[in-house]
C-alpha atoms as a PDB file:
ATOM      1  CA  UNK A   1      -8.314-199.681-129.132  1.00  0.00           C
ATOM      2  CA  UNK A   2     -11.716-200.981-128.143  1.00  0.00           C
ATOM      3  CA  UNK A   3     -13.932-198.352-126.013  1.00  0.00           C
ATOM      4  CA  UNK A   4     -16.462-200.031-123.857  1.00  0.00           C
ATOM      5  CA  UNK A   5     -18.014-199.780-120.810  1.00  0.00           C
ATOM      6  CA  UNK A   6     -20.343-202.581-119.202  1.00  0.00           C
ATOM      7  CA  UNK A   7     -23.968-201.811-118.476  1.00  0.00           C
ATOM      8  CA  UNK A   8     -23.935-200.700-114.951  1.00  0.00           C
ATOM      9  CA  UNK A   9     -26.977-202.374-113.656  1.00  0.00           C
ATOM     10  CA  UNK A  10     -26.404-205.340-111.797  1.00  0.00           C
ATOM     11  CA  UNK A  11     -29.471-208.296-111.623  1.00  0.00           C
ATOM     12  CA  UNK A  12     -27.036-210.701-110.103  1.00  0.00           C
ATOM     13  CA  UNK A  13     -26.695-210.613-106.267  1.00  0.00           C
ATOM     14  CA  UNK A  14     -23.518-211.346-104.814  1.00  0.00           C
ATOM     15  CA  UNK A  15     -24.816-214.026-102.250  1.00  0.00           C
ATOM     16  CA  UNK A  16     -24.921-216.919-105.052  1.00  0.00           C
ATOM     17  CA  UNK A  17     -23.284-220.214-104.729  1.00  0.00           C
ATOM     18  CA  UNK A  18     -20.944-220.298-107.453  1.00  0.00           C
ATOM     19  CA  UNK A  19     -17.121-222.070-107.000  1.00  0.00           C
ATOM     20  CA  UNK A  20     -14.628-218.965-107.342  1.00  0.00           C
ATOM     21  CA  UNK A  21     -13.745-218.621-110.511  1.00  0.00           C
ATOM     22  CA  UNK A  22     -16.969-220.226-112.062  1.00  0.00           C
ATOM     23  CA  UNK A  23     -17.150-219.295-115.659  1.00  0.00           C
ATOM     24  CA  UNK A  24     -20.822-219.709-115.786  1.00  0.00           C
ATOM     25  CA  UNK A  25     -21.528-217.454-112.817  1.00  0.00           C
ATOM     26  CA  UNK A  26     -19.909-214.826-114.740  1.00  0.00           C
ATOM     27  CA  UNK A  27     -21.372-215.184-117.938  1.00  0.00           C
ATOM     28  CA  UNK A  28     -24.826-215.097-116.247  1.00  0.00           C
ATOM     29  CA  UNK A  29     -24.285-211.561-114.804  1.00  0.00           C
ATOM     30  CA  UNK A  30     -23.321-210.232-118.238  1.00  0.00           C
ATOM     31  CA  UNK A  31     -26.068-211.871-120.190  1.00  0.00           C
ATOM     32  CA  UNK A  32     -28.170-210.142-117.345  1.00  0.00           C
ATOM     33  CA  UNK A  33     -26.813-207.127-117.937  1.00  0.00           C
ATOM     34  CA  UNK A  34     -27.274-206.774-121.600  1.00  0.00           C
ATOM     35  CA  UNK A  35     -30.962-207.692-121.245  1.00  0.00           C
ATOM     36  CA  UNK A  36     -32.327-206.007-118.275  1.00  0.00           C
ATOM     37  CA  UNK A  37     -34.774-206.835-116.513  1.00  0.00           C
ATOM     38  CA  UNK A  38     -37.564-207.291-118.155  1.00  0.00           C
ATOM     39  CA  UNK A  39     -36.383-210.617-118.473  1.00  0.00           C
ATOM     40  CA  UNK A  40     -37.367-214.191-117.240  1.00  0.00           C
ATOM     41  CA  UNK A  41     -34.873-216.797-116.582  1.00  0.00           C
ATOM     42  CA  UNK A  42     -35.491-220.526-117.400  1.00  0.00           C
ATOM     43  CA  UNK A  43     -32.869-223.037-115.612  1.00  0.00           C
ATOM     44  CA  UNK A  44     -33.062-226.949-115.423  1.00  0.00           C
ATOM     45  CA  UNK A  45     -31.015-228.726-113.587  1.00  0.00           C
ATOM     46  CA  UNK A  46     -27.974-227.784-114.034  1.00  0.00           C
ATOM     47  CA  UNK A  47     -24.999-225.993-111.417  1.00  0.00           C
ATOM     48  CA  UNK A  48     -26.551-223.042-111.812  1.00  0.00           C
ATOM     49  CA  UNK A  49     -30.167-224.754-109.920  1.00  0.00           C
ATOM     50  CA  UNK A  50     -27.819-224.917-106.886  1.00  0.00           C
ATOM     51  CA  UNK A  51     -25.810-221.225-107.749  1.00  0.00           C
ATOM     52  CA  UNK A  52     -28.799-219.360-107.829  1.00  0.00           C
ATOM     53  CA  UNK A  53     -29.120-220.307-104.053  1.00  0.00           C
ATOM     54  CA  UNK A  54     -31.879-222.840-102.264  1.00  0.00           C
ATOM     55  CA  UNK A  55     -35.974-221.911-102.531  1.00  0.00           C
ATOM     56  CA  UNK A  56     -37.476-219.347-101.409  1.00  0.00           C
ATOM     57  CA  UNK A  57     -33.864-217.322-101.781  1.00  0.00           C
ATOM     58  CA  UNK A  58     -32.481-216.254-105.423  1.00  0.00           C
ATOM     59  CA  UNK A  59     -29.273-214.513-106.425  1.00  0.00           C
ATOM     60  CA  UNK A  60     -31.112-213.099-109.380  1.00  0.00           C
ATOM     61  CA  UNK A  61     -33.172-209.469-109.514  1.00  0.00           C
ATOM     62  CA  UNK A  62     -35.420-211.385-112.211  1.00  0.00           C
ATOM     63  CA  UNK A  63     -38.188-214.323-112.171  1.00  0.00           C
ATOM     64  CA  UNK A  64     -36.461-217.507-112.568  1.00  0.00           C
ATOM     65  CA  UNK A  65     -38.424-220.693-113.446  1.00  0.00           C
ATOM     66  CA  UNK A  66     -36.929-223.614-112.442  1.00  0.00           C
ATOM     67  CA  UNK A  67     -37.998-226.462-114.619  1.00  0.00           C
ATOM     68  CA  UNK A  68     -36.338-230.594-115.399  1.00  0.00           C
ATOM     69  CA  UNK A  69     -33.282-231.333-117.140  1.00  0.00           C
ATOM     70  CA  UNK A  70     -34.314-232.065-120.316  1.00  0.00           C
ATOM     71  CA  UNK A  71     -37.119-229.145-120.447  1.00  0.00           C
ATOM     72  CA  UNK A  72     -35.315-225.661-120.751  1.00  0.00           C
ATOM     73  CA  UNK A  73     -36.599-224.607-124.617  1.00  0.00           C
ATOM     74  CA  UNK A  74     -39.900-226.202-124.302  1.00  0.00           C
ATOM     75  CA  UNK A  75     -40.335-224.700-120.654  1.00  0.00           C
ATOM     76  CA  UNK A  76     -39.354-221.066-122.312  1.00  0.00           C
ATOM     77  CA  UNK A  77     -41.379-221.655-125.439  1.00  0.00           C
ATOM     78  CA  UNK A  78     -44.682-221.914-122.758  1.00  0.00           C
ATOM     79  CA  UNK A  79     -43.538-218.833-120.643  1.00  0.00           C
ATOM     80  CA  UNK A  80     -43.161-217.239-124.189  1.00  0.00           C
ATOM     81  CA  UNK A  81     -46.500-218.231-125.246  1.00  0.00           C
ATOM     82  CA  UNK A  82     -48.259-216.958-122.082  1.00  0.00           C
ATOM     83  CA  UNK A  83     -46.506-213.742-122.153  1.00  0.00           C
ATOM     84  CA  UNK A  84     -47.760-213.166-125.687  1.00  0.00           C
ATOM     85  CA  UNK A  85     -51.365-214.160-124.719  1.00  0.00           C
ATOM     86  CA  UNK A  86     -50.879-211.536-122.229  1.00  0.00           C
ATOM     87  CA  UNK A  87     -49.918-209.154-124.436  1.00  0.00           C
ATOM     88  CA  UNK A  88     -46.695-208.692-123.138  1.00  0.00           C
ATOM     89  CA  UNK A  89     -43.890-208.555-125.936  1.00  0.00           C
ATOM     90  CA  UNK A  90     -40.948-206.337-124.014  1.00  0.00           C
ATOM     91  CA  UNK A  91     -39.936-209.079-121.724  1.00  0.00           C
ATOM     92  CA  UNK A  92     -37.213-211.431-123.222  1.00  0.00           C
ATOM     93  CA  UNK A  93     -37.584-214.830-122.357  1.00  0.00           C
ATOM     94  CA  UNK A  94     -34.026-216.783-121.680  1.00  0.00           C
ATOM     95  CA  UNK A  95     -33.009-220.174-121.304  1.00  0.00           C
ATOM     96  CA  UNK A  96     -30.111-221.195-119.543  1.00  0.00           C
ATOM     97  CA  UNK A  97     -28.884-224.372-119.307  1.00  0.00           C
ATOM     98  CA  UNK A  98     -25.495-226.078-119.304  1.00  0.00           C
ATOM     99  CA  UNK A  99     -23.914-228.836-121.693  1.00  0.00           C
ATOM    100  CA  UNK A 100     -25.649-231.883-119.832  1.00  0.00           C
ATOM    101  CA  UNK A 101     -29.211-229.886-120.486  1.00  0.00           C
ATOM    102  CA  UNK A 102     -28.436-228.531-124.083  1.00  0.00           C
ATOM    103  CA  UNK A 103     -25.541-230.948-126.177  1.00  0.00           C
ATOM    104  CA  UNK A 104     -27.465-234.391-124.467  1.00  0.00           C
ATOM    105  CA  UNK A 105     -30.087-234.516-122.462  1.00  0.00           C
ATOM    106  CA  UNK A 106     -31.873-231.141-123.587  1.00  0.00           C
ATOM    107  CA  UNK A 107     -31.517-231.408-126.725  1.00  0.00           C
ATOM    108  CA  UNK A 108     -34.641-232.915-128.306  1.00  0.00           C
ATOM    109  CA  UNK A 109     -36.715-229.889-126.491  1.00  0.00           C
ATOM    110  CA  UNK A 110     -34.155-228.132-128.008  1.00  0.00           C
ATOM    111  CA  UNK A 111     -34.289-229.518-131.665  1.00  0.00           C
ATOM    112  CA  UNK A 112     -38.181-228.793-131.341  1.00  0.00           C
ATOM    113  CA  UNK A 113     -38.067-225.449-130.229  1.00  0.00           C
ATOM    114  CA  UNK A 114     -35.699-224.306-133.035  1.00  0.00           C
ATOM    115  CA  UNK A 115     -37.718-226.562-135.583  1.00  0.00           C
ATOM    116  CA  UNK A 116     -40.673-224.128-134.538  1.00  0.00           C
ATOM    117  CA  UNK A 117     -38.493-220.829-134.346  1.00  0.00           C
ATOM    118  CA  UNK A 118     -39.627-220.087-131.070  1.00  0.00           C
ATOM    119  CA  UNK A 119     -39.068-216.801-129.563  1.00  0.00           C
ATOM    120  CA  UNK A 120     -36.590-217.355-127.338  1.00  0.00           C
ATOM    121  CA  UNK A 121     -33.053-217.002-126.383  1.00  0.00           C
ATOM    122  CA  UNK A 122     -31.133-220.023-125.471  1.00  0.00           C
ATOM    123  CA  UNK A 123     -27.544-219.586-124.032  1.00  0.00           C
ATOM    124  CA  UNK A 124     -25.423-222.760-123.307  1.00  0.00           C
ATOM    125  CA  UNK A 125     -22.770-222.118-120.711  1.00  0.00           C
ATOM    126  CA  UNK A 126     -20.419-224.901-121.519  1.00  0.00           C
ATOM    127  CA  UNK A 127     -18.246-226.001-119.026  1.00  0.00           C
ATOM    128  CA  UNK A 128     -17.854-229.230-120.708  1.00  0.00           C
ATOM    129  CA  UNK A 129     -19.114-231.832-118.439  1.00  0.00           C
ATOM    130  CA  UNK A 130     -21.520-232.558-115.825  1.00  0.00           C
ATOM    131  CA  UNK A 131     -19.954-230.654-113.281  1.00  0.00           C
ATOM    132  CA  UNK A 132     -22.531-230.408-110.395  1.00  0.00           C
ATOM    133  CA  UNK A 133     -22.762-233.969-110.101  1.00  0.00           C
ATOM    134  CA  UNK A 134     -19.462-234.959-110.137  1.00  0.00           C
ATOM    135  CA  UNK A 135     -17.582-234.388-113.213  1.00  0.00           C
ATOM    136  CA  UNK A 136     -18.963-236.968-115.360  1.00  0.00           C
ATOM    137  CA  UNK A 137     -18.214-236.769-119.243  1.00  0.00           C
ATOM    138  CA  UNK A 138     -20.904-235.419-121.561  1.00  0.00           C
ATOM    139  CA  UNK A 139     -21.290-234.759-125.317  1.00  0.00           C
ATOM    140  CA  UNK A 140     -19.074-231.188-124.652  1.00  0.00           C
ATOM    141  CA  UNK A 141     -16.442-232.789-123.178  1.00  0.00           C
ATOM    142  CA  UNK A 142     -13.063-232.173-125.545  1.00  0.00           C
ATOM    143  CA  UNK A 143     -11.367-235.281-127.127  1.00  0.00           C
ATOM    144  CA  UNK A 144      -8.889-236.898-124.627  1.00  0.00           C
ATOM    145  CA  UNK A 145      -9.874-235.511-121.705  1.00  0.00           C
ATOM    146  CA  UNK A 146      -9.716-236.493-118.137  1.00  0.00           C
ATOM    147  CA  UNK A 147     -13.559-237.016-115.995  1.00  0.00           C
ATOM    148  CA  UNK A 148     -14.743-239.106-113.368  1.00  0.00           C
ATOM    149  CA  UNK A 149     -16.251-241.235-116.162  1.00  0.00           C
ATOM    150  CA  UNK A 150     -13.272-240.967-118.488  1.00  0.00           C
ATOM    151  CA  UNK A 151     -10.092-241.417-116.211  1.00  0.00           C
ATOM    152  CA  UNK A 152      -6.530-240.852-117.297  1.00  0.00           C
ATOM    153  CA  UNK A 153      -6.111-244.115-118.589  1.00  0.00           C
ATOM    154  CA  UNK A 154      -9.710-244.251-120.748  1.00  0.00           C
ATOM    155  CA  UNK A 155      -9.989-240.489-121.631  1.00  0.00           C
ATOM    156  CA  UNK A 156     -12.699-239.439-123.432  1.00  0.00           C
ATOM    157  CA  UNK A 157     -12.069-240.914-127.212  1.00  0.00           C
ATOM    158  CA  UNK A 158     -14.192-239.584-129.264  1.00  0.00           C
ATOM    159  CA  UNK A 159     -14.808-235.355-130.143  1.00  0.00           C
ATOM    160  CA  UNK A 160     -16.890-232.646-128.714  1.00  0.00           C
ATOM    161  CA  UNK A 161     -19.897-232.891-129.934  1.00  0.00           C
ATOM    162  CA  UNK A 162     -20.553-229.791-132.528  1.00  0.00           C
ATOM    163  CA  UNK A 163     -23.267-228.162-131.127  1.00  0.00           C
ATOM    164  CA  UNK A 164     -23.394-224.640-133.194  1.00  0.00           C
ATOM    165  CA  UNK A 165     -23.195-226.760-136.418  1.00  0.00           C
ATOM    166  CA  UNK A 166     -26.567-228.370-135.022  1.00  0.00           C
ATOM    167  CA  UNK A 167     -27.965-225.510-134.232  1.00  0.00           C
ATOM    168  CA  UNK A 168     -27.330-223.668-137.738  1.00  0.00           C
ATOM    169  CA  UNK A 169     -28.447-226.948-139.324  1.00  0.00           C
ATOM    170  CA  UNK A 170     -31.515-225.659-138.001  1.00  0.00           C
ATOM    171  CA  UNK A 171     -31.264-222.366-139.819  1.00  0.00           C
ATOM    172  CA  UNK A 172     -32.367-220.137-136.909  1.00  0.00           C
ATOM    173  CA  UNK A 173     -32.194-216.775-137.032  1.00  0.00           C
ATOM    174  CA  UNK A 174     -29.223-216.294-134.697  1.00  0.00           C
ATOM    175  CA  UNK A 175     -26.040-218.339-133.312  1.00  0.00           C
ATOM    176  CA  UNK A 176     -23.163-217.135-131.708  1.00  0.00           C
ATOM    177  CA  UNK A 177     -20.327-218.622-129.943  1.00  0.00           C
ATOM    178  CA  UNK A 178     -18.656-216.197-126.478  1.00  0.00           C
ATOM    179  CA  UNK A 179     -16.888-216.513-123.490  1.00  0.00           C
ATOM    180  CA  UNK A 180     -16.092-214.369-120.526  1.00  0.00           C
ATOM    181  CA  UNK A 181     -12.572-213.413-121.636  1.00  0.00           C
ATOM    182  CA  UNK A 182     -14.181-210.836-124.337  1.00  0.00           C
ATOM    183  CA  UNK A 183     -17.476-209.310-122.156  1.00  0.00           C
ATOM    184  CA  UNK A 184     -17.894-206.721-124.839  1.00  0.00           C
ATOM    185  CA  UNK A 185     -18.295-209.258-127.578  1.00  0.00           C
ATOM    186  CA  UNK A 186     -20.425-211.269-125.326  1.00  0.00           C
ATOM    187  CA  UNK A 187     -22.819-208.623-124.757  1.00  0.00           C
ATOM    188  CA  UNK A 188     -23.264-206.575-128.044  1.00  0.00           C
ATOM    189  CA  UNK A 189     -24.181-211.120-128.635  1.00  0.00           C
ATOM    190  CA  UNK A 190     -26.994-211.059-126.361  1.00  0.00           C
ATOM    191  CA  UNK A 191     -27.860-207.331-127.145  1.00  0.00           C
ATOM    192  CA  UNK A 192     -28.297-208.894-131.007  1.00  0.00           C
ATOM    193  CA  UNK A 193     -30.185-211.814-130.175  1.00  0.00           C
ATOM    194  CA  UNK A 194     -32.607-210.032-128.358  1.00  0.00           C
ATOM    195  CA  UNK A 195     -33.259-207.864-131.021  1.00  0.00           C
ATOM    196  CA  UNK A 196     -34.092-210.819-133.585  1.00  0.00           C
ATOM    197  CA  UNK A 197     -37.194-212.211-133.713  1.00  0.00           C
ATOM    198  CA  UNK A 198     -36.947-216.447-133.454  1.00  0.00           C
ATOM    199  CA  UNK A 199     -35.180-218.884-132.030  1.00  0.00           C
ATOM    200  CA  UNK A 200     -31.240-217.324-130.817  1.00  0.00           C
ATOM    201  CA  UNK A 201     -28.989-219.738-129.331  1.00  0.00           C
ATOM    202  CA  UNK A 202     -25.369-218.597-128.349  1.00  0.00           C
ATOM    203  CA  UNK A 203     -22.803-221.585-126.722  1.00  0.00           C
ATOM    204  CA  UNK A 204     -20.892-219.764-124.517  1.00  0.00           C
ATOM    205  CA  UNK A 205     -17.479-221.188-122.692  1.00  0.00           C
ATOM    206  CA  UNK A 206     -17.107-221.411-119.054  1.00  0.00           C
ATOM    207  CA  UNK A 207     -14.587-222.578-117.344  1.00  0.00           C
ATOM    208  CA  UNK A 208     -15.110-224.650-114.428  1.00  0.00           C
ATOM    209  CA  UNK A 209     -11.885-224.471-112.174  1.00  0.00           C
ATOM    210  CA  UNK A 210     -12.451-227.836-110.118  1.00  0.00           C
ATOM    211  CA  UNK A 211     -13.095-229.389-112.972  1.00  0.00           C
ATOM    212  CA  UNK A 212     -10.846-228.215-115.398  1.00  0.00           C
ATOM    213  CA  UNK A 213      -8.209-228.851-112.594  1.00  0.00           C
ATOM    214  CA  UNK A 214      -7.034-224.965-112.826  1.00  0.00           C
ATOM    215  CA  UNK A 215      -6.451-222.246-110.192  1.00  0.00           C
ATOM    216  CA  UNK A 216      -9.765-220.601-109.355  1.00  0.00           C
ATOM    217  CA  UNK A 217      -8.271-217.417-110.693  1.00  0.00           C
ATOM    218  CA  UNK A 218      -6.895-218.561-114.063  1.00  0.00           C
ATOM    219  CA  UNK A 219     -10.623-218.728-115.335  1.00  0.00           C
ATOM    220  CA  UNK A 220     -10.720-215.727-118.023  1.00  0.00           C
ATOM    221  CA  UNK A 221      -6.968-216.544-118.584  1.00  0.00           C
ATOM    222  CA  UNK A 222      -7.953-220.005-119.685  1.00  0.00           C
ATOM    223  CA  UNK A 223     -11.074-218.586-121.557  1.00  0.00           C
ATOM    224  CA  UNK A 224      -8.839-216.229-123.611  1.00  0.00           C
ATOM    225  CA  UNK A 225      -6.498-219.029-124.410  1.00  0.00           C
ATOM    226  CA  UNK A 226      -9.143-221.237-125.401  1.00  0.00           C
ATOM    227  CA  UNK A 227      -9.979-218.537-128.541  1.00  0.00           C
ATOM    228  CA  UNK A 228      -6.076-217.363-128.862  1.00  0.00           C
ATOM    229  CA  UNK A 229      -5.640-221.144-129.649  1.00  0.00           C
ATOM    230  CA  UNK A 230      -8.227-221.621-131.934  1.00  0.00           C
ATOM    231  CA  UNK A 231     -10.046-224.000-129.517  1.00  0.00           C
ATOM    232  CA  UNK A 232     -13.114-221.676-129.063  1.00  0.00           C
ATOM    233  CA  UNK A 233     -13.295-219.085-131.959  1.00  0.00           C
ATOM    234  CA  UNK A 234     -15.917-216.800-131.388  1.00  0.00           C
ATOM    235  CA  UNK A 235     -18.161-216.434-134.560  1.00  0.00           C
ATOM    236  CA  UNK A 236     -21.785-215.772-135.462  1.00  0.00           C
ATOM    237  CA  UNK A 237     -24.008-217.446-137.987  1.00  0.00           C
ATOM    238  CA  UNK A 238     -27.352-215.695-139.495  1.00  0.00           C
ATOM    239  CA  UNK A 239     -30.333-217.580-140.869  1.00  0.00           C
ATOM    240  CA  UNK A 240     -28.052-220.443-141.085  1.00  0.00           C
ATOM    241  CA  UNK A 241     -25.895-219.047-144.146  1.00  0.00           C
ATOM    242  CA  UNK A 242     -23.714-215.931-143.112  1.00  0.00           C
ATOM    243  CA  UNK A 243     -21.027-216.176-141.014  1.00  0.00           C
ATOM    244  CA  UNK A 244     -19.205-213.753-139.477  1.00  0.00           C
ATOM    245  CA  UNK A 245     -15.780-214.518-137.366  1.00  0.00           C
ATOM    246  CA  UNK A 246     -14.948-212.018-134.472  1.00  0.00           C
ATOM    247  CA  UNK A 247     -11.718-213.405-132.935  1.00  0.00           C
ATOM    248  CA  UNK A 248      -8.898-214.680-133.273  1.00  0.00           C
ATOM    249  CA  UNK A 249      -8.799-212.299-136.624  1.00  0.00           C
ATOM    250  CA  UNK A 250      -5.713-212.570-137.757  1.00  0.00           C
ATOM    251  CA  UNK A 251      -3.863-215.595-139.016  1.00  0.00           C
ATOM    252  CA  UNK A 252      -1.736-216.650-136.216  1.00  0.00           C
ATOM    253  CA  UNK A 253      -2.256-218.701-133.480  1.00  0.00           C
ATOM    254  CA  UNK A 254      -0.790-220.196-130.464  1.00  0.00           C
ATOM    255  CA  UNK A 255       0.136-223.961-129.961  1.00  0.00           C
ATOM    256  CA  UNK A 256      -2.758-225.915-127.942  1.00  0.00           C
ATOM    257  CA  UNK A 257      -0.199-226.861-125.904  1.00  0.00           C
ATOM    258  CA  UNK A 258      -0.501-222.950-124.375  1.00  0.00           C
ATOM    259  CA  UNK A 259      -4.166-224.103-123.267  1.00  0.00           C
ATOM    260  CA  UNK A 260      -3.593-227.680-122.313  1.00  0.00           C
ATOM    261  CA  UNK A 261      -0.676-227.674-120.241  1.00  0.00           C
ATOM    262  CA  UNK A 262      -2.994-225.150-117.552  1.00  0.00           C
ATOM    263  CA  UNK A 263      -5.475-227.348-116.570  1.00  0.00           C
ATOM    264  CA  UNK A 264      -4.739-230.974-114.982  1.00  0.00           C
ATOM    265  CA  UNK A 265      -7.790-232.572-117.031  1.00  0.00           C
ATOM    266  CA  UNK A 266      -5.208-232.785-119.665  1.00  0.00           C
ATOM    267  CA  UNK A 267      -2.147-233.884-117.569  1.00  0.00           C
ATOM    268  CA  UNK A 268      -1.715-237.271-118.792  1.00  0.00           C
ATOM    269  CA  UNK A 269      -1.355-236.231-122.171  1.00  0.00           C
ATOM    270  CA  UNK A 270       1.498-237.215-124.739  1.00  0.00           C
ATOM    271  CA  UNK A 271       3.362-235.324-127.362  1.00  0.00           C
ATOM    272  CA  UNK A 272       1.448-237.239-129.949  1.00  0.00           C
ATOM    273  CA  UNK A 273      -1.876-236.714-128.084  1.00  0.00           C
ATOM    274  CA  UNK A 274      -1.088-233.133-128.021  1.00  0.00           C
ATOM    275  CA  UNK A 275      -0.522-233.469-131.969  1.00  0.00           C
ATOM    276  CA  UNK A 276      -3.689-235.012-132.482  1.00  0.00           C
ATOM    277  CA  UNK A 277      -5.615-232.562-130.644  1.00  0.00           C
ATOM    278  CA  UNK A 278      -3.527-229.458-132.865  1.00  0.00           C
ATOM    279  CA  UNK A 279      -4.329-231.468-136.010  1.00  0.00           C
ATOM    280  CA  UNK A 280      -8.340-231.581-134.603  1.00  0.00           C
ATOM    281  CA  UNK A 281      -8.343-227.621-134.066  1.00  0.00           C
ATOM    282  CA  UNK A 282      -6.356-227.334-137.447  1.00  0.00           C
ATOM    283  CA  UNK A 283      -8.881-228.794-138.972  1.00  0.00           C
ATOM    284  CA  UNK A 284     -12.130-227.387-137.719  1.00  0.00           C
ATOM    285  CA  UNK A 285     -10.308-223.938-137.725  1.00  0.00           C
ATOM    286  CA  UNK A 286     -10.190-224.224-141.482  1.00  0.00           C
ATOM    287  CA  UNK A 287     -13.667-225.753-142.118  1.00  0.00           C
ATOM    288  CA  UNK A 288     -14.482-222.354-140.352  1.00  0.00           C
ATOM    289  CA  UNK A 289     -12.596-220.447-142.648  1.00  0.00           C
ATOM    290  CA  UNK A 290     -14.407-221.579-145.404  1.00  0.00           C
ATOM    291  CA  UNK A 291     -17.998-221.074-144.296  1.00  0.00           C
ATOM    292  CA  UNK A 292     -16.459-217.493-143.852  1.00  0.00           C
ATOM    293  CA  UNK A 293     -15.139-217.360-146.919  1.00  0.00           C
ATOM    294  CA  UNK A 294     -18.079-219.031-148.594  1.00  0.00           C
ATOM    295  CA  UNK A 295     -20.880-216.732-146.730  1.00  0.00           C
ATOM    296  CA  UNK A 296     -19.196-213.577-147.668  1.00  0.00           C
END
């Protein structure tokens, strides 16, 4: 049995703007939490420019910079750079951004800032689509599924992008994946990351009830599945060569179908669509395997 207790300090207010049941309003208070706060948030647009509540008013006990869309690494690689200048090495610099800001648009600041190892920590809260304009497919967005952009009769075609495999193409020091379901894994993550010097970048699942078409409430439900299912295994990857898997540990799995079937993005699916999607996560799941197996 696991024996953990959350940090107790909280650096998230509870007068933000989040949906109920917004994954990524979660994950920001426990990210919070494992770094204190010496710590300076960097957010383009994203949902969370709206969550953290309208100028001069934030949600968060910490500086937040907000900066464009396609900005967040190169906007924390020059609050880094000051902050060394100033002699000031304790405070942790984070970006945040979401899937439009980090798998598309974002990611050539991105690319640039892990080319250059900067000191930073870059979290991706991935609730796979642009979800604060209007649910519009991006590059996260899972094969098959419903948007604004993709309806139910043209769902998305192609596969989620593979963002972590970018990343440790990259061979930063740190990548993780998390999700809310498993907060201690999530935050002994951060705690890591902020003890490596470099470039970290951790992709972290968050459901988005509206646009997942789920029950506000089913949100860590849905983020458990997603890693019960092999969907979203959580696993880290060091200097771009060791891997380490955390969970699901063991060799069984449920059916996608368990994870599907909860969220109306994926009503319109078929029995054979639902095959396609198990042979997908089959697939990957054992590509994953390997690297394990390989790194060991």
């Amino acid at each position: 049995m696991r024996n953990f207790t959350l940090p107790e300090r909280e650096l998230m207010g509870s007068g933000h703007l989040g949906c109920q049941g917004c994954g990524g309003a979660l994950a920001m208070r426990y990210a919070l939490k494992a770094l204190g706060e010496k710590t300076i948030v960097v957010i383009p647009a994203c949902c969370w420019t709206i969550i953290a509540g309208p100028f001069p008013y934030t949600s968060l006990k910490v500086p937040v910079l907000h900066t464009a869309f396609e900005t967040a690494a190169v906007a924390a690689s020059g609050v880094r750079a000051a902050l060394d200048i100033q002699g000031d090495t304790e405070t942790t610099v984070l970006a945040w951004a979401g899937d439009g800001g980090t798998f598309d648009i974002g990611l050539q600041s991105l690319s640039g800032a892990a080319e250059r190892n900067e000191n930073i920590i870059y979290i991706c809260y991935d609730n796979e689509a642009y979800m604060n304009t209007g649910i519009q497919r991006s590059g996260a967005t899972p094969f098959l599924a419903w948007t604004t952009t993709t309806p139910e009769k043209t769902p998305k075609s192609e596969p989620k992008k593979d963002i972590m495999a970018i990343m440790v193409a990259h061979r930063i020091p740190y990548a993780a994946t998390a999700t809310v379901a498993y907060p201690d894994d999530f935050i002994r993550k951060v705690q890591k990351a902020k003890s490596i010097y470099g470039t970290k970048f951790l992709h972290v699942l968050a459901p988005c009830p509206p646009g997942w078409k789920a029950p506000s409430e089913w949100a860590i439900k849905l983020s458990r599945l997603a890693v019960q299912t092999r969907v979203f295994p959580l696993y880290e990857v060091e200097n771009g060569e060791r891997y380490t898997l955390n969970e699901p540990k063991d060799d069984t799995a449920l059916p996608v179908s368990e994870y599907l079937k909860l969220q109306g993005r994926f009503s319109h699916l078929t029995e054979k669509d639902i095959q396609a999607i198990q042979d997908l996560i089959d697939k990957r799941w054992q590509r994953l395997l390997r690297q394990v197996r390989e790194s060991a």
